[in-house]
C-alpha atoms as a PDB file:
ATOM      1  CA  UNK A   1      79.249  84.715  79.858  1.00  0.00           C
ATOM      2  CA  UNK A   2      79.581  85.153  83.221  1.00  0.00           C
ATOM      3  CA  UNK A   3      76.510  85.844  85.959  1.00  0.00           C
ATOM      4  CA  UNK A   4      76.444  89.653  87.218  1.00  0.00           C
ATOM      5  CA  UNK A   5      75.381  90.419  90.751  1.00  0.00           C
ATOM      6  CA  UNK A   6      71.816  90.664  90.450  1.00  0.00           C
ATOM      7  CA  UNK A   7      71.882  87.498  88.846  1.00  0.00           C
ATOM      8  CA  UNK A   8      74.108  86.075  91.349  1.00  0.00           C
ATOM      9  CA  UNK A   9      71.773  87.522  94.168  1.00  0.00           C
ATOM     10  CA  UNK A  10      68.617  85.900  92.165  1.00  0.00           C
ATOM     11  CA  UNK A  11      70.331  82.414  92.074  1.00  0.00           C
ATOM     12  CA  UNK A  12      71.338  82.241  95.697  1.00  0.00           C
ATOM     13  CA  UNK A  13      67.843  83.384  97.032  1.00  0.00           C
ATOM     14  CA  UNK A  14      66.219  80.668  95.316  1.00  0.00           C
ATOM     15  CA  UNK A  15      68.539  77.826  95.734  1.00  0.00           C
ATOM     16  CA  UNK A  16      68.100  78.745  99.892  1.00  0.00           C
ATOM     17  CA  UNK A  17      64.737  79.023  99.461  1.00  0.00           C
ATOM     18  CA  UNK A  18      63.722  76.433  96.740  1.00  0.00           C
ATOM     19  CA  UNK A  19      66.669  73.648  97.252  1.00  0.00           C
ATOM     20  CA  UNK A  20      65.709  73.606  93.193  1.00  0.00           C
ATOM     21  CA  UNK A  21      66.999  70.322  90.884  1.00  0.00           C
ATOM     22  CA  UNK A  22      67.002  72.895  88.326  1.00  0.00           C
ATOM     23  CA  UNK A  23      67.454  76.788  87.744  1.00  0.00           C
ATOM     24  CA  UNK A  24      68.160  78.480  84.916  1.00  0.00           C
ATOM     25  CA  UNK A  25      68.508  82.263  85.233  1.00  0.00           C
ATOM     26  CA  UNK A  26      68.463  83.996  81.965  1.00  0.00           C
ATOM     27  CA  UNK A  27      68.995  88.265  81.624  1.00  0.00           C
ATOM     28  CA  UNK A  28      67.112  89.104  79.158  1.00  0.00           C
ATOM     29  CA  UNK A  29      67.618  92.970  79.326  1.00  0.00           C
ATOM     30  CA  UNK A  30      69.204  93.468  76.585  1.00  0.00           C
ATOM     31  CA  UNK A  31      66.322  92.942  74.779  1.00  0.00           C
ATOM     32  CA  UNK A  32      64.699  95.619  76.557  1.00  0.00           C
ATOM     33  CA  UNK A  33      67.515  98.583  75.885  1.00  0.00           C
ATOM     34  CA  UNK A  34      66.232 102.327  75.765  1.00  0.00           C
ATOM     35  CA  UNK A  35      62.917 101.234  77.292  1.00  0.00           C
ATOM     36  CA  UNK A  36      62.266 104.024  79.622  1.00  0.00           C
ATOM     37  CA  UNK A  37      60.386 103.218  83.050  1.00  0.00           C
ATOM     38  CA  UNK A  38      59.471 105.387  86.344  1.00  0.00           C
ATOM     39  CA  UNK A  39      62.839 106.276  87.816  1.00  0.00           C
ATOM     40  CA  UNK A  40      64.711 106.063  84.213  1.00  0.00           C
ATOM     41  CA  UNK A  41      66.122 103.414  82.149  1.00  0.00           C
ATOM     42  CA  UNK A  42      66.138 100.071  82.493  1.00  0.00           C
ATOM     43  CA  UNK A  43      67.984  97.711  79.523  1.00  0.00           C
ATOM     44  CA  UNK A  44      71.301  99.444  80.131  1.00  0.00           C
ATOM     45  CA  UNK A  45      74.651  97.634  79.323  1.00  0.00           C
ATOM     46  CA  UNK A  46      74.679  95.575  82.533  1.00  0.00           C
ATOM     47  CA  UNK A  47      71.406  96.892  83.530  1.00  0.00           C
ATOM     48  CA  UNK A  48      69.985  93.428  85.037  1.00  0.00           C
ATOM     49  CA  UNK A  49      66.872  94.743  84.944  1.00  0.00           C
ATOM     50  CA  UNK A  50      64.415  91.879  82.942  1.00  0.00           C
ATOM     51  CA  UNK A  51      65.036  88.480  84.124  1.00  0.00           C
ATOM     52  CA  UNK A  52      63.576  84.867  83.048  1.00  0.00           C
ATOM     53  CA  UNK A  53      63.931  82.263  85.263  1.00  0.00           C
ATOM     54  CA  UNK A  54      62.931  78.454  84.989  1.00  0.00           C
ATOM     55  CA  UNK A  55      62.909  76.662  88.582  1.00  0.00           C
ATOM     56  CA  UNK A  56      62.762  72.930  88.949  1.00  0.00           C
ATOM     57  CA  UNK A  57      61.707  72.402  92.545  1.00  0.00           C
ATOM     58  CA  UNK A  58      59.744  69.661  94.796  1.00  0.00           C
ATOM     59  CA  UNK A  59      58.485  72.784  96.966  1.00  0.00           C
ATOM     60  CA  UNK A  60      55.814  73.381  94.249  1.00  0.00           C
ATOM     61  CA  UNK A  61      54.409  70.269  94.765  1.00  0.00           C
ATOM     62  CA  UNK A  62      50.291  70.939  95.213  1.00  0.00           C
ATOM     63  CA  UNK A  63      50.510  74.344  94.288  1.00  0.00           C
ATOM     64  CA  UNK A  64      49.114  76.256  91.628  1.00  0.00           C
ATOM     65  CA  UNK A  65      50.636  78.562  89.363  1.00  0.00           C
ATOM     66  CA  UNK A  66      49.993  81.645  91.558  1.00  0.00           C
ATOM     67  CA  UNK A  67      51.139  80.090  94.273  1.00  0.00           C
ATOM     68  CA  UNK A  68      54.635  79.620  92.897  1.00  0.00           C
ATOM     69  CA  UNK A  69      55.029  82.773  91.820  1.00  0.00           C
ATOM     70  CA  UNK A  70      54.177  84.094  94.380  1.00  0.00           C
ATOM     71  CA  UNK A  71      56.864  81.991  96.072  1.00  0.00           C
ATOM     72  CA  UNK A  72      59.560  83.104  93.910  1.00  0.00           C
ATOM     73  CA  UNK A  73      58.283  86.537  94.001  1.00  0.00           C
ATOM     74  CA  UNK A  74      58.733  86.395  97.772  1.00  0.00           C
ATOM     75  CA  UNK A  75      62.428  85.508  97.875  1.00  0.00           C
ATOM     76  CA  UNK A  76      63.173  88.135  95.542  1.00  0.00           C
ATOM     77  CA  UNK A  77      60.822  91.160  97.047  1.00  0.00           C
ATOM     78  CA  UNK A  78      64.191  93.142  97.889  1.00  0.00           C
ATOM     79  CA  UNK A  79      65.621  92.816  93.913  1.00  0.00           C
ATOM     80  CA  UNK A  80      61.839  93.616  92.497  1.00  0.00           C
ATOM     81  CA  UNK A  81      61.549  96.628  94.443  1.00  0.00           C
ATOM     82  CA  UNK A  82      64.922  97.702  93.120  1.00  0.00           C
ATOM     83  CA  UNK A  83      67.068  96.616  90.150  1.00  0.00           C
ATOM     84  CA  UNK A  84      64.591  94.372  88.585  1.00  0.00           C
ATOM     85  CA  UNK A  85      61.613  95.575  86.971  1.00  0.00           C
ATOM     86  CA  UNK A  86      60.892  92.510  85.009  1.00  0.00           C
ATOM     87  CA  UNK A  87      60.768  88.960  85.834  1.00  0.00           C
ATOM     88  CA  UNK A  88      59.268  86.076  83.648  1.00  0.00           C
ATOM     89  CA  UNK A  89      58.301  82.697  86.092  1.00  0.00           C
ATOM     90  CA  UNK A  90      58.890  79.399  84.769  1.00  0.00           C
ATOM     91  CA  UNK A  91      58.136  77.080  87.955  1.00  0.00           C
ATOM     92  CA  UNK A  92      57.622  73.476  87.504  1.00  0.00           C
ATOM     93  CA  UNK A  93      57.827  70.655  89.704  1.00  0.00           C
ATOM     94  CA  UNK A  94      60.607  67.979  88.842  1.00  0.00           C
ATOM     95  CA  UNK A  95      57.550  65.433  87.530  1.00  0.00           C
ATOM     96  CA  UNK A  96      56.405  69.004  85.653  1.00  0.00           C
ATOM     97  CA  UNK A  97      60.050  69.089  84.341  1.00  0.00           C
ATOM     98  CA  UNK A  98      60.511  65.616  83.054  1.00  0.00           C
ATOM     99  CA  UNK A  99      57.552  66.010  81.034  1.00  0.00           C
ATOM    100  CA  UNK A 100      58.373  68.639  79.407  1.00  0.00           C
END
């Protein structure tokens, strides 16, 4: 299935700001249909509104947890404030990854 814009947006923010050696990007709003949330519904057919992402990168290197989220969560500030009202943070380092 192919990505849809938000998706699209969420992948090129990270790979410019991550240079990851691994991203998945997975919309998982379907999952989340008829859920109502301030300013309506999120979950619509196309909605891209609930995201997981997994992101492979040597820029978490000595950080923790909260500091990679709050990594990703920078480079996507625009799409959180917006379209997305859900996103699920899977951020490893490639050592992390090869573990796993």
């Amino acid at each position: 299935m192919p990505e849809g814009p938000i998706a699209s947006i969420i992948r090129k923010k990270l790979t410019a700001g991550l240079s990851p050696v691994g991203l998945e990007i997975e919309d998982d709003s379907g999952r989340h249909a008829g859920h109502h949330h301030e300013g309506g519904m999120d979950g619509k057919a196309g909605g891209e509104s609930h995201f997981n992402v997994t992101v492979v990168s040597a820029a978490f290197e000595g950080q923790g947890r909260v500091q990679r989220q709050r990594a990703v969560n920078d480079l996507l500030r625009e799409e959180l404030a917006g379209p997305v009202h859900a996103l699920s943070i899977r951020a490893l380092t490639p050592a992390e990854a090869a573990s796993a």
